[in-house]
N, C-alpha and C. Protein backbone atom coordinates (compact mmCIF):
# COMPACT_ATOMS: atom_id res chain seq x y z
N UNK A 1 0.75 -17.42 -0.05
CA UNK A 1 0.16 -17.74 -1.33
C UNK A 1 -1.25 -17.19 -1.37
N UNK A 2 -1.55 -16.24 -2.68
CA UNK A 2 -2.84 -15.56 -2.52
C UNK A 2 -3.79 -17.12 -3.36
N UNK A 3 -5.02 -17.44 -2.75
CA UNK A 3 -6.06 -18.20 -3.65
C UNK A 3 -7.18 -16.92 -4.01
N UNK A 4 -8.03 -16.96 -5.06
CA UNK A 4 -8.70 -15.93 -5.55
C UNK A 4 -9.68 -17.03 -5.81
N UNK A 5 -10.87 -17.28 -5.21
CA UNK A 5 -11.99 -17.90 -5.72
C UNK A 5 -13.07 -17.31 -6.40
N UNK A 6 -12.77 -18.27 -7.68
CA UNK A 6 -13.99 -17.77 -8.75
C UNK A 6 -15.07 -18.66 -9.37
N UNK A 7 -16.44 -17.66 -9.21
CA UNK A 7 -17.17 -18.66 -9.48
C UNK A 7 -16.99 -18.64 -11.00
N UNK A 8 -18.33 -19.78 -10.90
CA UNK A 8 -18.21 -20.87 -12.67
C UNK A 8 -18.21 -19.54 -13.60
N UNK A 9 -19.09 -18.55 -13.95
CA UNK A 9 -19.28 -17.74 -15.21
C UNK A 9 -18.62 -16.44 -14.55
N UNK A 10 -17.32 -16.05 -14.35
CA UNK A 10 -17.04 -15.21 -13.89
C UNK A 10 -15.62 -14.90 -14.94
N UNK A 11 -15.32 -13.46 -15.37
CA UNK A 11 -14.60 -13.87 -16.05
C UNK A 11 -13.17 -13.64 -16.09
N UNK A 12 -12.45 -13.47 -16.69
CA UNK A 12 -10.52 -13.69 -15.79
C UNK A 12 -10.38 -12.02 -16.26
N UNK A 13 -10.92 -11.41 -16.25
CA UNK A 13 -10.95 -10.17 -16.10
C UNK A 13 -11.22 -9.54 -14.69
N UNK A 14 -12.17 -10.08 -14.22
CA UNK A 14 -12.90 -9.78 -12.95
C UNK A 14 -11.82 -10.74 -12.04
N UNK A 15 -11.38 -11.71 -12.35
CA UNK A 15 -10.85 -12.65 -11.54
C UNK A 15 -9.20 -11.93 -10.83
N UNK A 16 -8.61 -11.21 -12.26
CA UNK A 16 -7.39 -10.25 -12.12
C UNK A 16 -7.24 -9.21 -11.18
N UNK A 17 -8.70 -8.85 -11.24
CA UNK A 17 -9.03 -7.20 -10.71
C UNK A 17 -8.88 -7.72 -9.17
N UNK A 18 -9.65 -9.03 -8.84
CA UNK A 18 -9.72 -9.29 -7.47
C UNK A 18 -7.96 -9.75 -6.75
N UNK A 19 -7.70 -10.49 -7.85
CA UNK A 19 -6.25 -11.10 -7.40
C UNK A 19 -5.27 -9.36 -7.29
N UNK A 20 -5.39 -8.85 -8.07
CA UNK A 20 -4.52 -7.79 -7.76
C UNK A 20 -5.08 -6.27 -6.60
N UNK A 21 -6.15 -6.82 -5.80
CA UNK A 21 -6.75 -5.93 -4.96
C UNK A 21 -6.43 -6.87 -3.95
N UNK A 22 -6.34 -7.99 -3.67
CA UNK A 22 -5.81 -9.23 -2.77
C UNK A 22 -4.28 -8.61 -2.26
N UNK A 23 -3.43 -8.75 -3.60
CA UNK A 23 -1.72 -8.39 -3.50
C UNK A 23 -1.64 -7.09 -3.07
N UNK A 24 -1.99 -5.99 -3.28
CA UNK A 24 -1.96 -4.60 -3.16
C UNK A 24 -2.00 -4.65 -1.56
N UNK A 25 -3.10 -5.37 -0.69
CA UNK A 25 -3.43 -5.48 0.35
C UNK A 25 -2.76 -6.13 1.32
N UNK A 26 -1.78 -6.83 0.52
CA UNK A 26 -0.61 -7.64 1.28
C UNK A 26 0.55 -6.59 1.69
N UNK A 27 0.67 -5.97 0.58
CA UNK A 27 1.86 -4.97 0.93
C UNK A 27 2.88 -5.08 0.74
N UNK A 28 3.15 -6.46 -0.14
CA UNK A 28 4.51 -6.95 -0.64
C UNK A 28 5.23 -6.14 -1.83
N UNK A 29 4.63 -5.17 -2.32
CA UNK A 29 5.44 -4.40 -3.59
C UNK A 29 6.11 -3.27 -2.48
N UNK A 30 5.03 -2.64 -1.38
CA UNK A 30 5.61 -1.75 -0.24
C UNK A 30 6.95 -2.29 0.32
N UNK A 31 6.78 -3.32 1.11
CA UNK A 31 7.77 -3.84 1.56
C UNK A 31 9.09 -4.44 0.79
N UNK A 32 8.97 -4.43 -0.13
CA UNK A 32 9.99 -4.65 -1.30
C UNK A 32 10.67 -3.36 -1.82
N UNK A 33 9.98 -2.48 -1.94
CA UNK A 33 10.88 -1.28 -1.65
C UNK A 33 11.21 -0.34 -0.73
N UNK A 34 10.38 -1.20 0.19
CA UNK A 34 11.51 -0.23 1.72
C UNK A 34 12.69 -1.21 1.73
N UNK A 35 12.75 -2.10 1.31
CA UNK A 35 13.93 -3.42 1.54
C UNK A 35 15.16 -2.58 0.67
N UNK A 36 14.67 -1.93 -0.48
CA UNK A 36 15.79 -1.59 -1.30
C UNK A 36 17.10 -1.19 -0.92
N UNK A 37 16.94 -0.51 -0.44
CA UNK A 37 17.91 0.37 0.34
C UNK A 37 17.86 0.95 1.88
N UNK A 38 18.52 0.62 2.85
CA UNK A 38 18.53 0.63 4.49
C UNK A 38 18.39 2.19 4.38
N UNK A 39 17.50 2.40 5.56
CA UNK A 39 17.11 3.98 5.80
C UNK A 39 17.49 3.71 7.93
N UNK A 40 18.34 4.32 8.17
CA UNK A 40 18.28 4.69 9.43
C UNK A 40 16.86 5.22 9.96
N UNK A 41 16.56 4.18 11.49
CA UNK A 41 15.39 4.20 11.96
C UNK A 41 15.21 5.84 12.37
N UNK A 42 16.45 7.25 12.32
CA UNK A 42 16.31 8.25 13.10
C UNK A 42 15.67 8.63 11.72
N UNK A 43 15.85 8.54 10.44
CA UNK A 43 15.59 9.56 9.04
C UNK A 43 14.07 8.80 9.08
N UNK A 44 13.76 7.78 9.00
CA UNK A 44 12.34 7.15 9.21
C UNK A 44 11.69 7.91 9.67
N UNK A 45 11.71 7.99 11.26
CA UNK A 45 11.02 8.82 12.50
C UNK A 45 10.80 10.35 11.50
N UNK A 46 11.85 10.70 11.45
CA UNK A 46 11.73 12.31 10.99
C UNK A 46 10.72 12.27 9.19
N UNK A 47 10.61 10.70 8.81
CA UNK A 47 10.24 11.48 7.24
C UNK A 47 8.74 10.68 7.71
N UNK A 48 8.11 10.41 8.82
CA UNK A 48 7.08 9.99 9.12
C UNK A 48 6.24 11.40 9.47
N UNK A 49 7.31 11.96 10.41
CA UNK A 49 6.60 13.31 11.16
C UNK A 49 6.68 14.43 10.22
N UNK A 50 7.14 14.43 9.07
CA UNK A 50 6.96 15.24 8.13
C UNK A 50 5.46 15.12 7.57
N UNK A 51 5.20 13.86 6.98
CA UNK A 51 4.12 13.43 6.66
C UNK A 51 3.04 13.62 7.51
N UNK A 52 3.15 13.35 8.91
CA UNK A 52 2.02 13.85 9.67
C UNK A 52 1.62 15.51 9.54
N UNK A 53 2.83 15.86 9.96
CA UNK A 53 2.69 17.28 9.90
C UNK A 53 1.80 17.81 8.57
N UNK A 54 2.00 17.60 7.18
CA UNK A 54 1.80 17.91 5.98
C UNK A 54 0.32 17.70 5.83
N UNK A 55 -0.25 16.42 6.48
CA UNK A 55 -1.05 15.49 6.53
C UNK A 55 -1.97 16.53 7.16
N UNK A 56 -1.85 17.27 8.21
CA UNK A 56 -2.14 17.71 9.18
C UNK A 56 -2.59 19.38 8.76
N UNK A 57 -1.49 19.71 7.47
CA UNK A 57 -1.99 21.43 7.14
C UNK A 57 -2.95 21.05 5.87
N UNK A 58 -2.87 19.80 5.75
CA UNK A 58 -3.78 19.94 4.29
C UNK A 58 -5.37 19.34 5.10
N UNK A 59 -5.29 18.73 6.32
CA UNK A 59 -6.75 18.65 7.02
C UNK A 59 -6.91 20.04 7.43
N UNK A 60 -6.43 21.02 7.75
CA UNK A 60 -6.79 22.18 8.45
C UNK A 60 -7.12 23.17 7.35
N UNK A 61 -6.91 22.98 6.31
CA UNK A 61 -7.03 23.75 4.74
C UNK A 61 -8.26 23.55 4.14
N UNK A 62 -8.35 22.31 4.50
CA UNK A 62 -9.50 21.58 3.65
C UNK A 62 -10.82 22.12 4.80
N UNK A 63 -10.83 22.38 5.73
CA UNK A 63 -11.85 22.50 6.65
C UNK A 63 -12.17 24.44 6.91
């Protein structure tokens, strides 16, 4: 359960922004859609090291 403490003159605008930077940080919308559908731990491994790799020509590009 997220609590979001707000002070007295603060306003539910600011109060939203914090509650939904709270949830984002939990990771529960992430984890709700890796749940969707089962991915074999071997296609995981391989679509991780893709990402590194990719991760990896766009640091060497940028430099």
């Amino acid at each position: 359960m997220l609590i979001v403490p707000i002070k007295e003159n603060e306003s539910i605008d600011k109060a939203l922004k914090k509650f939904k930077k709270k949830f984002e940080k939990t990771g529960a919308v992430k984890q709700l859609r890796s749940r969707q559908a089962f991915e074999k731990p071997s296609v995981a491994r391989r679509t991780e090291v893709k990402k590194a790799v990719y991760k990896a020509q766009m640091n060497r590009s940028e430099d």
